[in-house]
PDB file of N, CA and C in Angstrom:
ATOM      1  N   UNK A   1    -210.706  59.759   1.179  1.00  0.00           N
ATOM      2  CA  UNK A   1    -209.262  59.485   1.297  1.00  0.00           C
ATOM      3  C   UNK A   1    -208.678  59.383  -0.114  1.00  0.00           C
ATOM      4  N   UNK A   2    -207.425  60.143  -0.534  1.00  0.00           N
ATOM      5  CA  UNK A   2    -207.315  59.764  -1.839  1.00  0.00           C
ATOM      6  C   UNK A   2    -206.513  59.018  -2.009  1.00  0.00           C
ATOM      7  N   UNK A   3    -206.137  58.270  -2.766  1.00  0.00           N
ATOM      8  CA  UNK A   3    -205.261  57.446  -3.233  1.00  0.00           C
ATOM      9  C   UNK A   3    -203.601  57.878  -2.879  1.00  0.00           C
ATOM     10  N   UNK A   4    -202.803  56.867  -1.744  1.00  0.00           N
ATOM     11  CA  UNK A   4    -201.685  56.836  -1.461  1.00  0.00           C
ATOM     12  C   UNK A   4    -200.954  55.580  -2.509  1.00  0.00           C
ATOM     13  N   UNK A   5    -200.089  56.709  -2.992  1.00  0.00           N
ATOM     14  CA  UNK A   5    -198.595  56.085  -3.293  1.00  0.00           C
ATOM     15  C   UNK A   5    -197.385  56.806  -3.047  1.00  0.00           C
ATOM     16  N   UNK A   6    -196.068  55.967  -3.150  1.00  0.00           N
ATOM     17  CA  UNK A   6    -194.755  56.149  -3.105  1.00  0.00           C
ATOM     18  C   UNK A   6    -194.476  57.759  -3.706  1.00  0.00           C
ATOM     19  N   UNK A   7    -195.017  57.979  -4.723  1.00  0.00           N
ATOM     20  CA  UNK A   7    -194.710  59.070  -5.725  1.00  0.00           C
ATOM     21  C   UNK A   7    -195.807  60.351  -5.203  1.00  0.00           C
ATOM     22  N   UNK A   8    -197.032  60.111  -4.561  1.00  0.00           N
ATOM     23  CA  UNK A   8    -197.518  61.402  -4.085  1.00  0.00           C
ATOM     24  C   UNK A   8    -196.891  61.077  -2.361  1.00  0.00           C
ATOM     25  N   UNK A   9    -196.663  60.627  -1.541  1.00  0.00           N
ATOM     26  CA  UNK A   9    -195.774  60.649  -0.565  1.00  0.00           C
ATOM     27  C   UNK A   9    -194.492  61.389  -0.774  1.00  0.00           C
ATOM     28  N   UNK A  10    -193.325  61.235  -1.971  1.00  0.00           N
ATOM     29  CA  UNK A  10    -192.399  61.905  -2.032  1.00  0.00           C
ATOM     30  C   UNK A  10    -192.920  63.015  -2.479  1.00  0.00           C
ATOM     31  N   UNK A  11    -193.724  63.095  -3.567  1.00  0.00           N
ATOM     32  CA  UNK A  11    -194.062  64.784  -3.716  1.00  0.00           C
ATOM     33  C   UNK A  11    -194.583  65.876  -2.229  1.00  0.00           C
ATOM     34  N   UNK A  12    -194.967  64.996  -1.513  1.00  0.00           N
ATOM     35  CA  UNK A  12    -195.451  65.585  -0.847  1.00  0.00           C
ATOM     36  C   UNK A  12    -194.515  65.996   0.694  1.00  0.00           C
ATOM     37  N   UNK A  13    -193.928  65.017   0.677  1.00  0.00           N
ATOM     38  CA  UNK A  13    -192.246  65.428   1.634  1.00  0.00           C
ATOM     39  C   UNK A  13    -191.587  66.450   1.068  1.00  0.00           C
ATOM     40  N   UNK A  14    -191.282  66.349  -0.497  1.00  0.00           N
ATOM     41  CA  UNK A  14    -190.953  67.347  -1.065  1.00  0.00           C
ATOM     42  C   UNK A  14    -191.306  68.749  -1.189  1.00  0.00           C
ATOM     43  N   UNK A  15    -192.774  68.807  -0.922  1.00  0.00           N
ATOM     44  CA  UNK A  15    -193.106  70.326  -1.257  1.00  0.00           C
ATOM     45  C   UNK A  15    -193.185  70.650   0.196  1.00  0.00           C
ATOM     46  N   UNK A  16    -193.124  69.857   1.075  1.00  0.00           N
ATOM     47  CA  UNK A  16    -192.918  70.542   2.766  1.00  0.00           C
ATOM     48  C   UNK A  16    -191.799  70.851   3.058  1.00  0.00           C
ATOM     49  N   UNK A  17    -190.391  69.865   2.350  1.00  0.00           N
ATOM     50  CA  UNK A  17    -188.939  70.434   2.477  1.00  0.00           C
ATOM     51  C   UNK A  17    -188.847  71.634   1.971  1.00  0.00           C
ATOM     52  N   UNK A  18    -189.535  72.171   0.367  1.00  0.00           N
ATOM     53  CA  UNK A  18    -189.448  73.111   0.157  1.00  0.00           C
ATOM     54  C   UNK A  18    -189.641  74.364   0.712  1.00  0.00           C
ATOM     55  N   UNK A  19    -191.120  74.385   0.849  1.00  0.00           N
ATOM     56  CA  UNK A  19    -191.181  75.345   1.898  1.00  0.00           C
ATOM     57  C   UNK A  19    -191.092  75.437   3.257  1.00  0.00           C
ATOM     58  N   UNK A  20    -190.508  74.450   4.097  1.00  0.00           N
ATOM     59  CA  UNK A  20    -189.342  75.036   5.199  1.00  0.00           C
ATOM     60  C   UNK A  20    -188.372  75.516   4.708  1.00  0.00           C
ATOM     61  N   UNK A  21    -187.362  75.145   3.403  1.00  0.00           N
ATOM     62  CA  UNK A  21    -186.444  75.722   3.384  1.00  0.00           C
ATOM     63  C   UNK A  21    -186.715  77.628   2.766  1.00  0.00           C
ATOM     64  N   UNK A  22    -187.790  77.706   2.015  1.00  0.00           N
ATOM     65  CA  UNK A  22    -188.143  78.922   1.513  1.00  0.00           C
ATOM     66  C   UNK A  22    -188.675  79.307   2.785  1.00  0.00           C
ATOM     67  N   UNK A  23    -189.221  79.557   4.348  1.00  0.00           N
ATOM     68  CA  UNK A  23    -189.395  80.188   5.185  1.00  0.00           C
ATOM     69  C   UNK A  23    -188.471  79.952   5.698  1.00  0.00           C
ATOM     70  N   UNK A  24    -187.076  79.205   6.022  1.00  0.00           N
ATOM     71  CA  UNK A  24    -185.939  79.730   6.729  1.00  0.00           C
ATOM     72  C   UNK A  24    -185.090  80.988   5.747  1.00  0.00           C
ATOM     73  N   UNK A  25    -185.261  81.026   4.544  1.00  0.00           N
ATOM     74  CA  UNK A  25    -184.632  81.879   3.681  1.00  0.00           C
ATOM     75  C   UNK A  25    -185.148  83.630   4.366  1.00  0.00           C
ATOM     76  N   UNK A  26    -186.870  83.133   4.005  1.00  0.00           N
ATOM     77  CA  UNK A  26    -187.419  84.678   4.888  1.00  0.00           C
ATOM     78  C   UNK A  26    -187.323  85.183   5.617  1.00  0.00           C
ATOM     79  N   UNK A  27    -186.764  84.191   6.414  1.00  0.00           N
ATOM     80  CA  UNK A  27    -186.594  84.647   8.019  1.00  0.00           C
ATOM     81  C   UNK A  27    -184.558  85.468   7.962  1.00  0.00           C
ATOM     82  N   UNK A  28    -184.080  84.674   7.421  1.00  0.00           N
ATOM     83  CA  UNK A  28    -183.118  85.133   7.519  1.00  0.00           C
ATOM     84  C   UNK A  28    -183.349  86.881   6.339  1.00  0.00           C
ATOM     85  N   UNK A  29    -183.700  86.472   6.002  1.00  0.00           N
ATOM     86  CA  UNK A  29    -183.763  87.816   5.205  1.00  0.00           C
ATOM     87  C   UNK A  29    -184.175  89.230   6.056  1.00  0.00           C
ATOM     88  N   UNK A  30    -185.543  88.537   6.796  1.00  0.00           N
ATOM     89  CA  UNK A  30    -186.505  89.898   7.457  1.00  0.00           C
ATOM     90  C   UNK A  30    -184.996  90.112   8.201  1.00  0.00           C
ATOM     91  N   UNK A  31    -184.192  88.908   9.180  1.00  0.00           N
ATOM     92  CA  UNK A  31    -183.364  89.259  10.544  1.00  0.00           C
ATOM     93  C   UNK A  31    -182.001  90.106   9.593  1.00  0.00           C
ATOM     94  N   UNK A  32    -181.960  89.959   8.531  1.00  0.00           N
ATOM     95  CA  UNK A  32    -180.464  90.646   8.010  1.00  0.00           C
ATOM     96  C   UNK A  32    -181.213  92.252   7.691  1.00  0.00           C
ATOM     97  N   UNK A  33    -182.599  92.027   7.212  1.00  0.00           N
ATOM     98  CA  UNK A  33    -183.158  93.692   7.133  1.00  0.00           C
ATOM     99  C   UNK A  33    -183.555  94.274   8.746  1.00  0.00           C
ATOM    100  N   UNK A  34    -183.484  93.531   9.753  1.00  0.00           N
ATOM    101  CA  UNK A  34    -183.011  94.018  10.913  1.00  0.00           C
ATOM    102  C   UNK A  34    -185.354  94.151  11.235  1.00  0.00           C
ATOM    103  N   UNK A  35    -186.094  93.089  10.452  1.00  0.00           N
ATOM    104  CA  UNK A  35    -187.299  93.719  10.419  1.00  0.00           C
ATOM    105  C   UNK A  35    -187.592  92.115  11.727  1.00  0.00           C
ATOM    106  N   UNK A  36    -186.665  91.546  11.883  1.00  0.00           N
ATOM    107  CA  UNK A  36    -186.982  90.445  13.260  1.00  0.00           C
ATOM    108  C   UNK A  36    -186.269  90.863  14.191  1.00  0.00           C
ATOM    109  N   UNK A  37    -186.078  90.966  15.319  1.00  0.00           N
ATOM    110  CA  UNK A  37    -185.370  90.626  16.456  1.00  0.00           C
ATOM    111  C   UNK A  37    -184.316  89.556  16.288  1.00  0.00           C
ATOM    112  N   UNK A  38    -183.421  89.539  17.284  1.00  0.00           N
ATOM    113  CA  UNK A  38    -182.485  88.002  17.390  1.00  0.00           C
ATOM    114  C   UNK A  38    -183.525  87.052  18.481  1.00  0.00           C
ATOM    115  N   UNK A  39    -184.411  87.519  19.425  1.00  0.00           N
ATOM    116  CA  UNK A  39    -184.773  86.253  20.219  1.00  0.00           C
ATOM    117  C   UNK A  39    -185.494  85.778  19.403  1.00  0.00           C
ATOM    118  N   UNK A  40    -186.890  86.480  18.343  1.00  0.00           N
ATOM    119  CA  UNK A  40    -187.435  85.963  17.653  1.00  0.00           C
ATOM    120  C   UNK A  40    -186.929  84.989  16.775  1.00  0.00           C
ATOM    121  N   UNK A  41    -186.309  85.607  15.966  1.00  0.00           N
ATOM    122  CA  UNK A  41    -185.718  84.970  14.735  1.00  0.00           C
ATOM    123  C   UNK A  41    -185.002  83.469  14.785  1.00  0.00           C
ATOM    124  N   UNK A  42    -184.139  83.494  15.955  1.00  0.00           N
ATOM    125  CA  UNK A  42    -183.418  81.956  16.551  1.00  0.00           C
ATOM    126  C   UNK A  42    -184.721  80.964  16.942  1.00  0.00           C
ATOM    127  N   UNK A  43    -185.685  81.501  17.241  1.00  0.00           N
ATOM    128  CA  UNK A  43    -186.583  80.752  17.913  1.00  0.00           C
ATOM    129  C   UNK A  43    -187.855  79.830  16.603  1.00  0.00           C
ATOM    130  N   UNK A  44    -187.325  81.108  15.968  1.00  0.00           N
ATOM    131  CA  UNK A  44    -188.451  80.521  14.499  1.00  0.00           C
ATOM    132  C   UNK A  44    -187.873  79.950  13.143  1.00  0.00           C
ATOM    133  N   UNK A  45    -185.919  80.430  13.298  1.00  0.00           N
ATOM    134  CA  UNK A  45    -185.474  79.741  12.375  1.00  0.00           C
ATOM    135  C   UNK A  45    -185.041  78.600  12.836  1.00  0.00           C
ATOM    136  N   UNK A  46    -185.131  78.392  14.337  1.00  0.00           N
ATOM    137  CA  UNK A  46    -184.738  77.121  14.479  1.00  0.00           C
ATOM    138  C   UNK A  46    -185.912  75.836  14.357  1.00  0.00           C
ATOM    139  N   UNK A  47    -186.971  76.101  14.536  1.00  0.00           N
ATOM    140  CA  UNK A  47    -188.065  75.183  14.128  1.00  0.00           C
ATOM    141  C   UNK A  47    -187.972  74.819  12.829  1.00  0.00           C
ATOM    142  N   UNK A  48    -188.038  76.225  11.432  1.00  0.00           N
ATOM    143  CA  UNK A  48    -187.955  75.678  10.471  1.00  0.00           C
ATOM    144  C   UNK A  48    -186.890  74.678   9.839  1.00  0.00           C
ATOM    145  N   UNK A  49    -185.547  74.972  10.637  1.00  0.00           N
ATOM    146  CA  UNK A  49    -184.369  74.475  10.239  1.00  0.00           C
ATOM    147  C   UNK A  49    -184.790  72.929  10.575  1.00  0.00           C
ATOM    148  N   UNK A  50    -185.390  73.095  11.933  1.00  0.00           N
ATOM    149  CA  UNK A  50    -185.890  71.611  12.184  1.00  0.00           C
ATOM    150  C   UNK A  50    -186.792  70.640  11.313  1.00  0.00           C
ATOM    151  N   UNK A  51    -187.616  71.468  10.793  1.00  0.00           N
ATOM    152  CA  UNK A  51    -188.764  71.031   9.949  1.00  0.00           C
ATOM    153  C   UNK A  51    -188.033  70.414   9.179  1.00  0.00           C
ATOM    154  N   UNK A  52    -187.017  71.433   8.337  1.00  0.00           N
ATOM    155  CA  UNK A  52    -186.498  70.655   7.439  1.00  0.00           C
ATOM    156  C   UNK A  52    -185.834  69.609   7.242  1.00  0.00           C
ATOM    157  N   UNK A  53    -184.975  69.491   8.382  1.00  0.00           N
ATOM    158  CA  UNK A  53    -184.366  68.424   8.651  1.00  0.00           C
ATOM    159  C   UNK A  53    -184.766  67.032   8.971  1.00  0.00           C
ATOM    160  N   UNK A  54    -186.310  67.363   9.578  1.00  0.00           N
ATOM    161  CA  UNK A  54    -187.384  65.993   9.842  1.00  0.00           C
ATOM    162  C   UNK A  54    -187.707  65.250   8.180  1.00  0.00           C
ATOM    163  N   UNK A  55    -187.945  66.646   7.376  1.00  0.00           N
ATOM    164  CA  UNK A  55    -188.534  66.153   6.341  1.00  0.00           C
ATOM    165  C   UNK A  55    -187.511  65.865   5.189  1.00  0.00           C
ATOM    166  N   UNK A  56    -186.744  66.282   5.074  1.00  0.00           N
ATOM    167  CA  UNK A  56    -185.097  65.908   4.400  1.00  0.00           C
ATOM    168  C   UNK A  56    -184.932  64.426   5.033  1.00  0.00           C
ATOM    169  N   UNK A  57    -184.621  64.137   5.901  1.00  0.00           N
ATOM    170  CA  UNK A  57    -184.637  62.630   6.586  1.00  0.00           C
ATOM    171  C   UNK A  57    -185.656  61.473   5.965  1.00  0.00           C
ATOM    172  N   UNK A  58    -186.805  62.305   6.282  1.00  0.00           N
ATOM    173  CA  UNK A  58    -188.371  61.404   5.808  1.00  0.00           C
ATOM    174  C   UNK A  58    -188.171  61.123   4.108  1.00  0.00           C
ATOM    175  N   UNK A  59    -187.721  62.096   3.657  1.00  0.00           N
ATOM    176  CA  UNK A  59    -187.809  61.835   2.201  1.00  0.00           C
ATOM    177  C   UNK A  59    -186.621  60.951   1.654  1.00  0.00           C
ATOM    178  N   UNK A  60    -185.283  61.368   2.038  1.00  0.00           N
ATOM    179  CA  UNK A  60    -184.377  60.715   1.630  1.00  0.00           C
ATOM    180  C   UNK A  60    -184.622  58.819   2.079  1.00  0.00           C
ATOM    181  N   UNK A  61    -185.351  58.922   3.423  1.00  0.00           N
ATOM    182  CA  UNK A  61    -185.279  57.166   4.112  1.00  0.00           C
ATOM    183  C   UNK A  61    -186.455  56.385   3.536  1.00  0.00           C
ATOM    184  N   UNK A  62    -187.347  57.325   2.635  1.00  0.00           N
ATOM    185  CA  UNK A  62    -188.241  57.128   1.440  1.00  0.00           C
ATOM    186  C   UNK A  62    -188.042  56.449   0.142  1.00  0.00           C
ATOM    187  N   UNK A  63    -186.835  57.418  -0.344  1.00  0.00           N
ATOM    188  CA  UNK A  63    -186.518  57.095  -1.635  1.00  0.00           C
ATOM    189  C   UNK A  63    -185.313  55.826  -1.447  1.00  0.00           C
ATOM    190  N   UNK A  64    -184.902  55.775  -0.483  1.00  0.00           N
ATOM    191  CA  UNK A  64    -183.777  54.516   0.011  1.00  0.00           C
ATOM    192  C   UNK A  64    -184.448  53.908  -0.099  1.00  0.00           C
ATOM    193  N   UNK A  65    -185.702  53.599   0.162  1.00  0.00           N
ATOM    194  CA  UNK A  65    -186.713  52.394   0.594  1.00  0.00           C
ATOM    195  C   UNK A  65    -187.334  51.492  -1.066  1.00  0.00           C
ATOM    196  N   UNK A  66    -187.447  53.217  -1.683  1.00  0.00           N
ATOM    197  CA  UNK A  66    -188.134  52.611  -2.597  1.00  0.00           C
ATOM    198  C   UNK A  66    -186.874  51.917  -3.911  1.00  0.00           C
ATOM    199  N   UNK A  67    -186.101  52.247  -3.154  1.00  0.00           N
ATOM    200  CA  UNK A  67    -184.727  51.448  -4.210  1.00  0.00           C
ATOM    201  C   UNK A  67    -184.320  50.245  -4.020  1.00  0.00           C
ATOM    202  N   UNK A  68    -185.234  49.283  -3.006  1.00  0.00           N
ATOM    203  CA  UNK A  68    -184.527  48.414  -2.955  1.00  0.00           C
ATOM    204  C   UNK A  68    -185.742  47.475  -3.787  1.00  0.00           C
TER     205      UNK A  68
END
Protein backbone atom coordinates (compact mmCIF):
# COMPACT_ATOMS: atom_id res chain seq x y z
CA UNK A 1 0.00 0.00 0.00
CA UNK A 2 1.72 3.22 -0.62
CA UNK A 3 1.62 6.03 1.29
CA UNK A 4 -1.78 8.21 1.21
CA UNK A 5 -1.86 11.88 1.39
CA UNK A 6 -3.97 14.99 0.61
CA UNK A 7 -1.46 15.94 -2.25
CA UNK A 8 -1.19 12.36 -4.03
CA UNK A 9 -5.17 12.12 -3.64
CA UNK A 10 -5.51 15.52 -5.49
CA UNK A 11 -2.93 14.55 -8.00
CA UNK A 12 -4.59 11.77 -8.54
CA UNK A 13 -8.36 13.19 -9.00
CA UNK A 14 -6.52 15.39 -11.11
CA UNK A 15 -4.95 13.21 -13.64
CA UNK A 16 -8.46 11.25 -13.91
CA UNK A 17 -10.26 14.76 -14.54
CA UNK A 18 -7.74 15.12 -17.06
CA UNK A 19 -8.12 12.41 -18.94
CA UNK A 20 -11.91 12.29 -19.00
CA UNK A 21 -11.77 15.56 -20.20
CA UNK A 22 -8.98 14.61 -23.02
CA UNK A 23 -11.35 11.45 -24.05
CA UNK A 24 -14.47 13.62 -24.25
CA UNK A 25 -12.32 15.97 -26.59
CA UNK A 26 -11.64 12.56 -28.83
CA UNK A 27 -14.74 11.63 -28.97
CA UNK A 28 -16.04 14.74 -30.09
CA UNK A 29 -13.46 14.98 -32.59
CA UNK A 30 -13.78 11.19 -34.15
CA UNK A 31 -18.08 12.32 -34.12
CA UNK A 32 -17.25 15.86 -36.01
CA UNK A 33 -14.82 13.58 -38.49
CA UNK A 34 -18.09 11.68 -38.86
CA UNK A 35 -15.51 8.38 -37.77
CA UNK A 36 -18.43 7.68 -34.63
CA UNK A 37 -21.97 7.35 -35.13
CA UNK A 38 -24.50 9.69 -33.09
CA UNK A 39 -25.93 6.57 -30.96
CA UNK A 40 -22.41 5.72 -30.17
CA UNK A 41 -20.89 8.83 -29.49
CA UNK A 42 -23.92 10.29 -26.97
CA UNK A 43 -23.60 7.11 -25.21
CA UNK A 44 -19.75 7.35 -24.61
CA UNK A 45 -19.53 11.07 -24.39
CA UNK A 46 -21.97 11.01 -21.96
CA UNK A 47 -20.17 8.70 -19.44
CA UNK A 48 -17.05 10.61 -19.92
CA UNK A 49 -18.81 13.93 -19.40
CA UNK A 50 -19.98 12.09 -16.32
CA UNK A 51 -16.67 10.93 -15.20
CA UNK A 52 -15.72 14.19 -15.24
CA UNK A 53 -18.07 15.70 -13.45
CA UNK A 54 -17.79 12.92 -10.51
CA UNK A 55 -14.20 13.75 -10.43
CA UNK A 56 -14.32 17.69 -10.82
CA UNK A 57 -16.75 17.45 -7.69
CA UNK A 58 -14.31 14.91 -5.79
CA UNK A 59 -11.47 17.19 -6.30
CA UNK A 60 -12.85 20.54 -5.83
CA UNK A 61 -14.87 19.04 -2.19
CA UNK A 62 -11.08 17.95 -1.59
CA UNK A 63 -9.33 21.00 -1.86
CA UNK A 64 -12.40 22.85 0.16
CA UNK A 65 -11.62 20.41 2.79
CA UNK A 66 -8.14 20.84 2.86
CA UNK A 67 -8.62 24.72 3.38
CA UNK A 68 -10.10 24.71 6.31
Amino acid sequence: LENWSPQSALGQLQAKLDASEAESEAQIEQFLAQDLPLGSFLESFCQSRTRSHICRTQLEKLQELLQK
